[in-house]
C-alpha atoms as a PDB file:
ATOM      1  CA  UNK A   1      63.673  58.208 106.164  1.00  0.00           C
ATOM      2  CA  UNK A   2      66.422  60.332 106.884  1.00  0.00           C
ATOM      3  CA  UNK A   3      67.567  59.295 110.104  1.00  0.00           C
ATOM      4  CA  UNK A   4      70.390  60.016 112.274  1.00  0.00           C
ATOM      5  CA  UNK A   5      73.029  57.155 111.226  1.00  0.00           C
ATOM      6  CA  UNK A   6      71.842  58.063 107.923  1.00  0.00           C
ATOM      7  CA  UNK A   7      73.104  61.343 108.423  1.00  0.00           C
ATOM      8  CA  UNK A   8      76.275  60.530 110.139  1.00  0.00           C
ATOM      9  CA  UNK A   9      77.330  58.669 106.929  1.00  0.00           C
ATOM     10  CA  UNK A  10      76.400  61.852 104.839  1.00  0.00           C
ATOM     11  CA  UNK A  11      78.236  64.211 106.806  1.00  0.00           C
ATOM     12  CA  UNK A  12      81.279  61.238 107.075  1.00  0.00           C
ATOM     13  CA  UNK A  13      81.352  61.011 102.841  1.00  0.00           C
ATOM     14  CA  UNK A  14      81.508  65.240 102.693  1.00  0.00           C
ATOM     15  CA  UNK A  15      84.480  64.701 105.376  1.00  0.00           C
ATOM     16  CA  UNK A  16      86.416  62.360 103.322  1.00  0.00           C
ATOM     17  CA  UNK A  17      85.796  63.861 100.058  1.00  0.00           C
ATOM     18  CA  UNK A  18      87.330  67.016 101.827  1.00  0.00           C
ATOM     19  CA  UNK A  19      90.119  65.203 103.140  1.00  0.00           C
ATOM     20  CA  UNK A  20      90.778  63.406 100.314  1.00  0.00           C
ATOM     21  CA  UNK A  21      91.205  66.343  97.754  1.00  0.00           C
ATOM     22  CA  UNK A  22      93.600  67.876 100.175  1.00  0.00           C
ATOM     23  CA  UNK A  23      95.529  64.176 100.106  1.00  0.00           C
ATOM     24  CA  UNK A  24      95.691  64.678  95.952  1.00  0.00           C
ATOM     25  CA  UNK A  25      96.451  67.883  95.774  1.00  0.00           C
ATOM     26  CA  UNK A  26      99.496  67.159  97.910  1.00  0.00           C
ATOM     27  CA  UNK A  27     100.328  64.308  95.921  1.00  0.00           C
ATOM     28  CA  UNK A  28     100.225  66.286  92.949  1.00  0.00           C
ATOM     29  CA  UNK A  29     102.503  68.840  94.603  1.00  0.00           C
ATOM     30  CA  UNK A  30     104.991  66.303  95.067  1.00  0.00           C
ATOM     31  CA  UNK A  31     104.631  64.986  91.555  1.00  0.00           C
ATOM     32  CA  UNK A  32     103.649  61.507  92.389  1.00  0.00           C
ATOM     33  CA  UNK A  33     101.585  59.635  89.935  1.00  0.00           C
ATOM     34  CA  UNK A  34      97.882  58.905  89.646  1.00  0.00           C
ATOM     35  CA  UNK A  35      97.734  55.880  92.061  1.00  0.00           C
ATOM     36  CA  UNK A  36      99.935  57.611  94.601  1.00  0.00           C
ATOM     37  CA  UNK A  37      97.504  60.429  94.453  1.00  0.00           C
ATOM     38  CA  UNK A  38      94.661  57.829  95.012  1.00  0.00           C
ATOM     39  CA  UNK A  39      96.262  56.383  97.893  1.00  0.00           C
ATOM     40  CA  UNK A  40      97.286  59.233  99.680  1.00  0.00           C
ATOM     41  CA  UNK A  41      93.730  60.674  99.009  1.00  0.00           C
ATOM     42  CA  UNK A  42      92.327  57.195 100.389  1.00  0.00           C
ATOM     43  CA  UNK A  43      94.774  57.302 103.252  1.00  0.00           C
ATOM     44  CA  UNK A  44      93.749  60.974 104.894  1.00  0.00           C
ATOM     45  CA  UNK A  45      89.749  60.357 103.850  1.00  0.00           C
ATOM     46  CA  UNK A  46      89.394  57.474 105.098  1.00  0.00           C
ATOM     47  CA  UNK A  47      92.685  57.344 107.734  1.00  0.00           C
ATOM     48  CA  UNK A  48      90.757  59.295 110.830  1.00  0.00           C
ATOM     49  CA  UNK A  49      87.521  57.322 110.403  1.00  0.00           C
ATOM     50  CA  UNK A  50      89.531  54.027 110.793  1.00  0.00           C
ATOM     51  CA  UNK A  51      91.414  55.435 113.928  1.00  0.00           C
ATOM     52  CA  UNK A  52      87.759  56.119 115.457  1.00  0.00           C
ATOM     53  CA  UNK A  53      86.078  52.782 114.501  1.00  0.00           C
ATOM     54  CA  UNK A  54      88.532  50.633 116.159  1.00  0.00           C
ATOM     55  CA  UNK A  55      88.602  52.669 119.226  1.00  0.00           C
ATOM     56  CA  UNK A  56      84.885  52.825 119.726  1.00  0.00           C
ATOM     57  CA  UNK A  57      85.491  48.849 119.188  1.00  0.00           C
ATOM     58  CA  UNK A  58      82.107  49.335 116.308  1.00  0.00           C
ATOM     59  CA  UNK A  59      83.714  46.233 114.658  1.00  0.00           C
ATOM     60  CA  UNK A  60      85.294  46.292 111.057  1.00  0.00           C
ATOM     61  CA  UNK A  61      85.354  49.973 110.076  1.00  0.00           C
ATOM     62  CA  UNK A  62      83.120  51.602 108.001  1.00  0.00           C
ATOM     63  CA  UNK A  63      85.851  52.353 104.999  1.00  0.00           C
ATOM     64  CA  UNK A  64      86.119  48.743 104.901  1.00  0.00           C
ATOM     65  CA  UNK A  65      82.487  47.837 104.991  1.00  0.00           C
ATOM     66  CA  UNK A  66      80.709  50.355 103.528  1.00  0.00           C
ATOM     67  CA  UNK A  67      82.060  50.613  99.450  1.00  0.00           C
ATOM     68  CA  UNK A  68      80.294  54.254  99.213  1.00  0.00           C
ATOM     69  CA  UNK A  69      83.344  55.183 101.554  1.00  0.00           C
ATOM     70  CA  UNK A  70      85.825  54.706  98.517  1.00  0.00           C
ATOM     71  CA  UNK A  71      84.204  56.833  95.769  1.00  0.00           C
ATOM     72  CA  UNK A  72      85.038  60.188  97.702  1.00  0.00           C
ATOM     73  CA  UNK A  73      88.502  59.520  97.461  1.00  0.00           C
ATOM     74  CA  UNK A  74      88.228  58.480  93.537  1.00  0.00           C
ATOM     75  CA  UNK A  75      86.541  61.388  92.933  1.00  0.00           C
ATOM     76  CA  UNK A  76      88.979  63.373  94.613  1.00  0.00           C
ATOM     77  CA  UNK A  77      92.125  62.027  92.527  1.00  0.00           C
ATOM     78  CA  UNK A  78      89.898  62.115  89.370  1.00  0.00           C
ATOM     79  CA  UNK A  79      89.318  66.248  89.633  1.00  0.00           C
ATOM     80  CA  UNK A  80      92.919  66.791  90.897  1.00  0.00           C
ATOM     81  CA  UNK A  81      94.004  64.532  88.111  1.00  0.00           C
ATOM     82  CA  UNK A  82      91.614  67.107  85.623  1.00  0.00           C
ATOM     83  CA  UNK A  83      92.080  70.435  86.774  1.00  0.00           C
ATOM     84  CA  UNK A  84      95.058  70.622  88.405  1.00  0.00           C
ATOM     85  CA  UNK A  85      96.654  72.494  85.755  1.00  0.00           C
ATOM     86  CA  UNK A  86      94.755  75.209  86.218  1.00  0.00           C
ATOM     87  CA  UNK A  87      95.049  75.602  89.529  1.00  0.00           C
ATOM     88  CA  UNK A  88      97.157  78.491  90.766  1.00  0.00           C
ATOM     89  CA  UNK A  89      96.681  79.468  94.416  1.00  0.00           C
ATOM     90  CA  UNK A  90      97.975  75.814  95.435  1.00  0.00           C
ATOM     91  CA  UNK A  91      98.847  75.900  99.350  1.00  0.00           C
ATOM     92  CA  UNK A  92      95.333  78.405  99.680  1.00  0.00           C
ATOM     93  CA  UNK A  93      93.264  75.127  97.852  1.00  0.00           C
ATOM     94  CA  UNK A  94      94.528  72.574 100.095  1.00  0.00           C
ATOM     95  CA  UNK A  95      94.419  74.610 103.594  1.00  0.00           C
ATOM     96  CA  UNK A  96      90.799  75.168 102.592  1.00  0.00           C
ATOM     97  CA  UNK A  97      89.486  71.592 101.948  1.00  0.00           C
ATOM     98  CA  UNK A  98      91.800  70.282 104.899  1.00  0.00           C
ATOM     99  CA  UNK A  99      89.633  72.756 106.867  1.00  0.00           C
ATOM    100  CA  UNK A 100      86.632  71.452 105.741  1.00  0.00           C
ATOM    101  CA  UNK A 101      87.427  68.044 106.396  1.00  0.00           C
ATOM    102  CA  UNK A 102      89.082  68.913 109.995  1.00  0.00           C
ATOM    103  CA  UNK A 103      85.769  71.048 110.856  1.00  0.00           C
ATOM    104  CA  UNK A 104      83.366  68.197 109.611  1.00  0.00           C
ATOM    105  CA  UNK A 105      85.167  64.605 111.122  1.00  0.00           C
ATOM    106  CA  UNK A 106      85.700  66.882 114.541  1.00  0.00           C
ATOM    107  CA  UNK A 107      82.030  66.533 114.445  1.00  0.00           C
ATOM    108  CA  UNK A 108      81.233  63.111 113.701  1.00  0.00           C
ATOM    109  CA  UNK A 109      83.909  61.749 115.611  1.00  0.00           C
ATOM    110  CA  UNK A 110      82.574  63.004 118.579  1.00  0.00           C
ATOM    111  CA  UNK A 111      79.133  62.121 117.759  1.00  0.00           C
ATOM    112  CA  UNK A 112      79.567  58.583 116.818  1.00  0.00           C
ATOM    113  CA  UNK A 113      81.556  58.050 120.456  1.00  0.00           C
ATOM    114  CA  UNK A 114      78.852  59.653 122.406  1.00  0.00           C
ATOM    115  CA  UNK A 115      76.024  57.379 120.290  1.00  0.00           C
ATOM    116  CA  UNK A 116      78.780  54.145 121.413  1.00  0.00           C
ATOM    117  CA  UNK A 117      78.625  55.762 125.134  1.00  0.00           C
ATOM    118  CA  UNK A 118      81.567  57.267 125.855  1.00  0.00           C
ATOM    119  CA  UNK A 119      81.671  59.949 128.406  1.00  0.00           C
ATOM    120  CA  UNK A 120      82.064  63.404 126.661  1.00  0.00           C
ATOM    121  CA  UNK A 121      85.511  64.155 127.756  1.00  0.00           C
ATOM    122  CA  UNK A 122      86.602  61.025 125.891  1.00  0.00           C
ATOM    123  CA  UNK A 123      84.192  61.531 123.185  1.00  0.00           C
ATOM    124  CA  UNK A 124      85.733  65.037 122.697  1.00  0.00           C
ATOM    125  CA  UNK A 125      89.143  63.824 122.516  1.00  0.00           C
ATOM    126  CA  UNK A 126      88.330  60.898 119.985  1.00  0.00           C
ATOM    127  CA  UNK A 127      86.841  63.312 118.048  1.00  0.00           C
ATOM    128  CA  UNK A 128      89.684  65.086 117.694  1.00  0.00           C
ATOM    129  CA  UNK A 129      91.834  62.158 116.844  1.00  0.00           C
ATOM    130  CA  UNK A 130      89.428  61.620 114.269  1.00  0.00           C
ATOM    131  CA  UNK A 131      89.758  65.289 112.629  1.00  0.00           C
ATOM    132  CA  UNK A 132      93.197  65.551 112.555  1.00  0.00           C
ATOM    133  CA  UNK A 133      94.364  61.587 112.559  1.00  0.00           C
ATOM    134  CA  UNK A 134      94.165  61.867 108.662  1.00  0.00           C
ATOM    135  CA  UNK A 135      95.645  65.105 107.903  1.00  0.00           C
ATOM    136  CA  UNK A 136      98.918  63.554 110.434  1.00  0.00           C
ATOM    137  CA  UNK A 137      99.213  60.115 108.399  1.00  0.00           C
ATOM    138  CA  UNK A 138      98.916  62.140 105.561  1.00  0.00           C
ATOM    139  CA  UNK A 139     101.792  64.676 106.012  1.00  0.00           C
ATOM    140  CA  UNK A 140     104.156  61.741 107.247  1.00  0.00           C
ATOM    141  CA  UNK A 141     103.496  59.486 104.320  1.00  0.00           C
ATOM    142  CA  UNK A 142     104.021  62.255 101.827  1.00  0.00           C
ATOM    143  CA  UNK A 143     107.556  63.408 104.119  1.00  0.00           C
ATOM    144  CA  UNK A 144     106.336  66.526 105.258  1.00  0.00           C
ATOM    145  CA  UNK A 145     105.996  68.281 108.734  1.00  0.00           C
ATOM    146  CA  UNK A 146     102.854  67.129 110.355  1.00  0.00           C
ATOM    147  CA  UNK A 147     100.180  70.519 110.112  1.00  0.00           C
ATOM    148  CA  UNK A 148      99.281  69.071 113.741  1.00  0.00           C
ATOM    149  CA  UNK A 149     102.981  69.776 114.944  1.00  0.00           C
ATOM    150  CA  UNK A 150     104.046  72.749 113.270  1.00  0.00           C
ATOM    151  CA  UNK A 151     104.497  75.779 115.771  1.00  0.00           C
ATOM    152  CA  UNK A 152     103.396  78.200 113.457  1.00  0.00           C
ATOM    153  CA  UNK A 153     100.478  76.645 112.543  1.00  0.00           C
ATOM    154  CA  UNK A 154      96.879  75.801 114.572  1.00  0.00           C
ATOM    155  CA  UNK A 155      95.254  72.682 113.664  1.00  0.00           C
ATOM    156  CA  UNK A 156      94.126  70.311 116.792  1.00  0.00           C
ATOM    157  CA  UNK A 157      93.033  73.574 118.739  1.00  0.00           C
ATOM    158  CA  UNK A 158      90.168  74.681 115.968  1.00  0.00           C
ATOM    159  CA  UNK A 159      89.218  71.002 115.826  1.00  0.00           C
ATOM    160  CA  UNK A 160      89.217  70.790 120.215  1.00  0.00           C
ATOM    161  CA  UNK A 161      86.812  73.694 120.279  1.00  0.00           C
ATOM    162  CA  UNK A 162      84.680  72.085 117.401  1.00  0.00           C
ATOM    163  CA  UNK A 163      84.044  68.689 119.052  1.00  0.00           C
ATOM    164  CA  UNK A 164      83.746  70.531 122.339  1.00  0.00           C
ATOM    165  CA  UNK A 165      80.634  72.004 120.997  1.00  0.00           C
ATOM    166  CA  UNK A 166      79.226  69.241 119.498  1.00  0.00           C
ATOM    167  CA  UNK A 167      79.623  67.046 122.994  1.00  0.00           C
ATOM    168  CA  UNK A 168      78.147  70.502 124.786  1.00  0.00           C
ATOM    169  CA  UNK A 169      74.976  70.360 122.110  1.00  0.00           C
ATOM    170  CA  UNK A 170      74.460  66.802 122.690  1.00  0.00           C
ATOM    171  CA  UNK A 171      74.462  66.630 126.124  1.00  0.00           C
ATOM    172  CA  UNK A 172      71.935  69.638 126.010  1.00  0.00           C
ATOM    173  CA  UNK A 173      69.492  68.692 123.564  1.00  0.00           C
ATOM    174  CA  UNK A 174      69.927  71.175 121.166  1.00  0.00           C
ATOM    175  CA  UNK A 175      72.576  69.242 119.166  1.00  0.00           C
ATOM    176  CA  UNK A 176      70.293  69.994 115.253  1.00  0.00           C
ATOM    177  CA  UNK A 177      70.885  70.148 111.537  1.00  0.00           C
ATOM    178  CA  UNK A 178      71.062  74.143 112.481  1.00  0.00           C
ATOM    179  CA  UNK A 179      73.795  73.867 115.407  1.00  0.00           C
ATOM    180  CA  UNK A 180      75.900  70.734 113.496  1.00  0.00           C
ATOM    181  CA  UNK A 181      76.323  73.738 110.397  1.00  0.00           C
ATOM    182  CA  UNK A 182      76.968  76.026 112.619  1.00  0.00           C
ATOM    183  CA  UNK A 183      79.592  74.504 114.533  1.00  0.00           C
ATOM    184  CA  UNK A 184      81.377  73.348 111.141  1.00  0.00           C
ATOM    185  CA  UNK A 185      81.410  76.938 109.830  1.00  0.00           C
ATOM    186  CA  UNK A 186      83.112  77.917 113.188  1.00  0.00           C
ATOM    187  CA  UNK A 187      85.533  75.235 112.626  1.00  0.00           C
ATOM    188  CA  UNK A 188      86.168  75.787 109.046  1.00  0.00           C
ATOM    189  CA  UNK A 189      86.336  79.681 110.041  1.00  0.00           C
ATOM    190  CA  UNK A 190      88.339  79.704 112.974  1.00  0.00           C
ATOM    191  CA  UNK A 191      91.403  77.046 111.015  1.00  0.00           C
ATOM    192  CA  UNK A 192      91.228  79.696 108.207  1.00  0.00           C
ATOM    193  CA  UNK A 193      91.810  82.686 110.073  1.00  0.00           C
ATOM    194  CA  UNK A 194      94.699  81.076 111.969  1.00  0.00           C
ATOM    195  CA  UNK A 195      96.242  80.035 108.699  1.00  0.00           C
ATOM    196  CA  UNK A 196      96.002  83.487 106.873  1.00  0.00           C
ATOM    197  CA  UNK A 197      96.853  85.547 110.368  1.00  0.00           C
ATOM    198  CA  UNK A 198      99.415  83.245 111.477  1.00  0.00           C
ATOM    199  CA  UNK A 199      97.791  82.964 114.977  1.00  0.00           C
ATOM    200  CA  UNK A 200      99.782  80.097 117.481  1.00  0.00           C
ATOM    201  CA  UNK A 201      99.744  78.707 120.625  1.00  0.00           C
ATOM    202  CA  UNK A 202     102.654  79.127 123.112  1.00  0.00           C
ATOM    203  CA  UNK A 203     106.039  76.687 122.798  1.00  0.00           C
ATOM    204  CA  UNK A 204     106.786  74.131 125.160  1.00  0.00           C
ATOM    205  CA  UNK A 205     108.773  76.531 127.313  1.00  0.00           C
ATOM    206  CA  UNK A 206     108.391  80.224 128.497  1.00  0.00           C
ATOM    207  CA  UNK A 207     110.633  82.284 126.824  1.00  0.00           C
ATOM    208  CA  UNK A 208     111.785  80.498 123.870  1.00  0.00           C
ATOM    209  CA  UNK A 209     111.518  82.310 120.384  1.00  0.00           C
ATOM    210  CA  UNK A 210     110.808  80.324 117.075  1.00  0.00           C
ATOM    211  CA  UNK A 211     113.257  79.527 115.019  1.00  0.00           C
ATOM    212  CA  UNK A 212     113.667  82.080 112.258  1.00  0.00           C
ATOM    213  CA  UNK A 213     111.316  84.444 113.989  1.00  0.00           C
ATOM    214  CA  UNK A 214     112.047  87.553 116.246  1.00  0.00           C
ATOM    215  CA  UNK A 215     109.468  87.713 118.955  1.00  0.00           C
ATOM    216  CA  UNK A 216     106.649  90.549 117.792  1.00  0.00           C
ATOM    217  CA  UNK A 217     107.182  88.996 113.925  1.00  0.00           C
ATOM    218  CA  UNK A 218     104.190  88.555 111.956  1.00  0.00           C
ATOM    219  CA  UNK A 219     103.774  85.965 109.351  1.00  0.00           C
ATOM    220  CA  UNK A 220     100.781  86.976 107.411  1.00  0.00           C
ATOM    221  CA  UNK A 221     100.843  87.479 103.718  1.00  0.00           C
ATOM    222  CA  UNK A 222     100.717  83.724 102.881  1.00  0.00           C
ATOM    223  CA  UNK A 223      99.683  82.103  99.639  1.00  0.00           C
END
């Protein structure tokens, strides 16, 4: 029977395979070898899942208890390890399955704290720890600039406005198979389109320019 835990887990392994082949591809970007590709894979799959179990205090997290929860990542490292090679549009490849992990965990981080009882303002923001809590660990393990920090990039906001939906669904009763997609193509759409257009939020302070960038400058035409 294919209930809802049930498909919390399923929707949790798509997020961490997702995750994870972004975690390979930047290890293979930075020419580590095939276990530091598995462990970085392992450590932004399975990194924002951890962060959510302990906080919901659900005991011993699921990555730990659960062995299903370390094939994604295998997987991952295993098709990097493959094809690779042939890959040519790099930085476009990663973006795209970070997205798809950011747009799916945004979701079940939310959901799993509202199913533990947490109001939905908290349940929003744990779901957003949990979307981008793998992606940060990632970037700082492989010495690069956190994707959640950089100014001329959005990551947290796509992921805000994804588990704000799901807590708005769930609280309404129309939270479905239908809506979930729905809300994870927004996600997945709306991290894209602020890559490729290089949309951003304000600095920290009015009137300050980034560096390198004359105000009015565009940065479109990425890879």
């Amino acid at each position: 029977m294919f209930t809802f835990d049930l498909a919390l887990v399923w929707l949790d392994l798509a997020g961490v395979f997702f995750f994870a082949v972004s975690g390979s591809l930047l290890a293979a970007k930075k020419q580590f070898d095939i276990i530091g590709s598995l462990l970085l894979a392992s450590l932004v799959g399975l990194g924002g899942g951890v962060i959510r179990d302990i906080v919901i205090n659900a005991g011993p997290p699921a990555a730990f208890t659960n062995p299903v929860y370390l094939l994604p990542p295998l997987l991952a490292a295993g098709l990097v390890y493959f094809l690779f090679s042939s890959i040519q549009r790099f930085t476009s490849l990663l973006t795209l399955f970070d997205a798809g992990g950011l747009a799916l965990f945004c979701i079940t981080g939310t959901l799993k704290a509202l199913a533990a009882g947490m109001n939905p303002v908290a349940a929003i923001l744990l779901g957003v720890t949990t979307a981008v809590g793998g992606g940060l660990l990632r970037d700082i393990t492989a010495n690069e600039i956190p994707t959640l920090f950089n100014a001329r990039d959005l990551y947290a906001l796509p992921a805000l406005t994804g588990a704000a939906l799901t807590a708005l669904l769930w609280n309404i009763g129309a939270f479905t198979g239908l809506t979930a997609a729905l809300v994870a193509g927004w996600v997945f759409a709306f991290r894209v389109l602020a890559w490729r257009r290089g949309w951003r939020v304000p600095l920290a302070v009015r009137g300050w320019h980034r560096a390198g960038v004359s105000p009015g400058a565009d940065s479109r035409g990425r890879d």
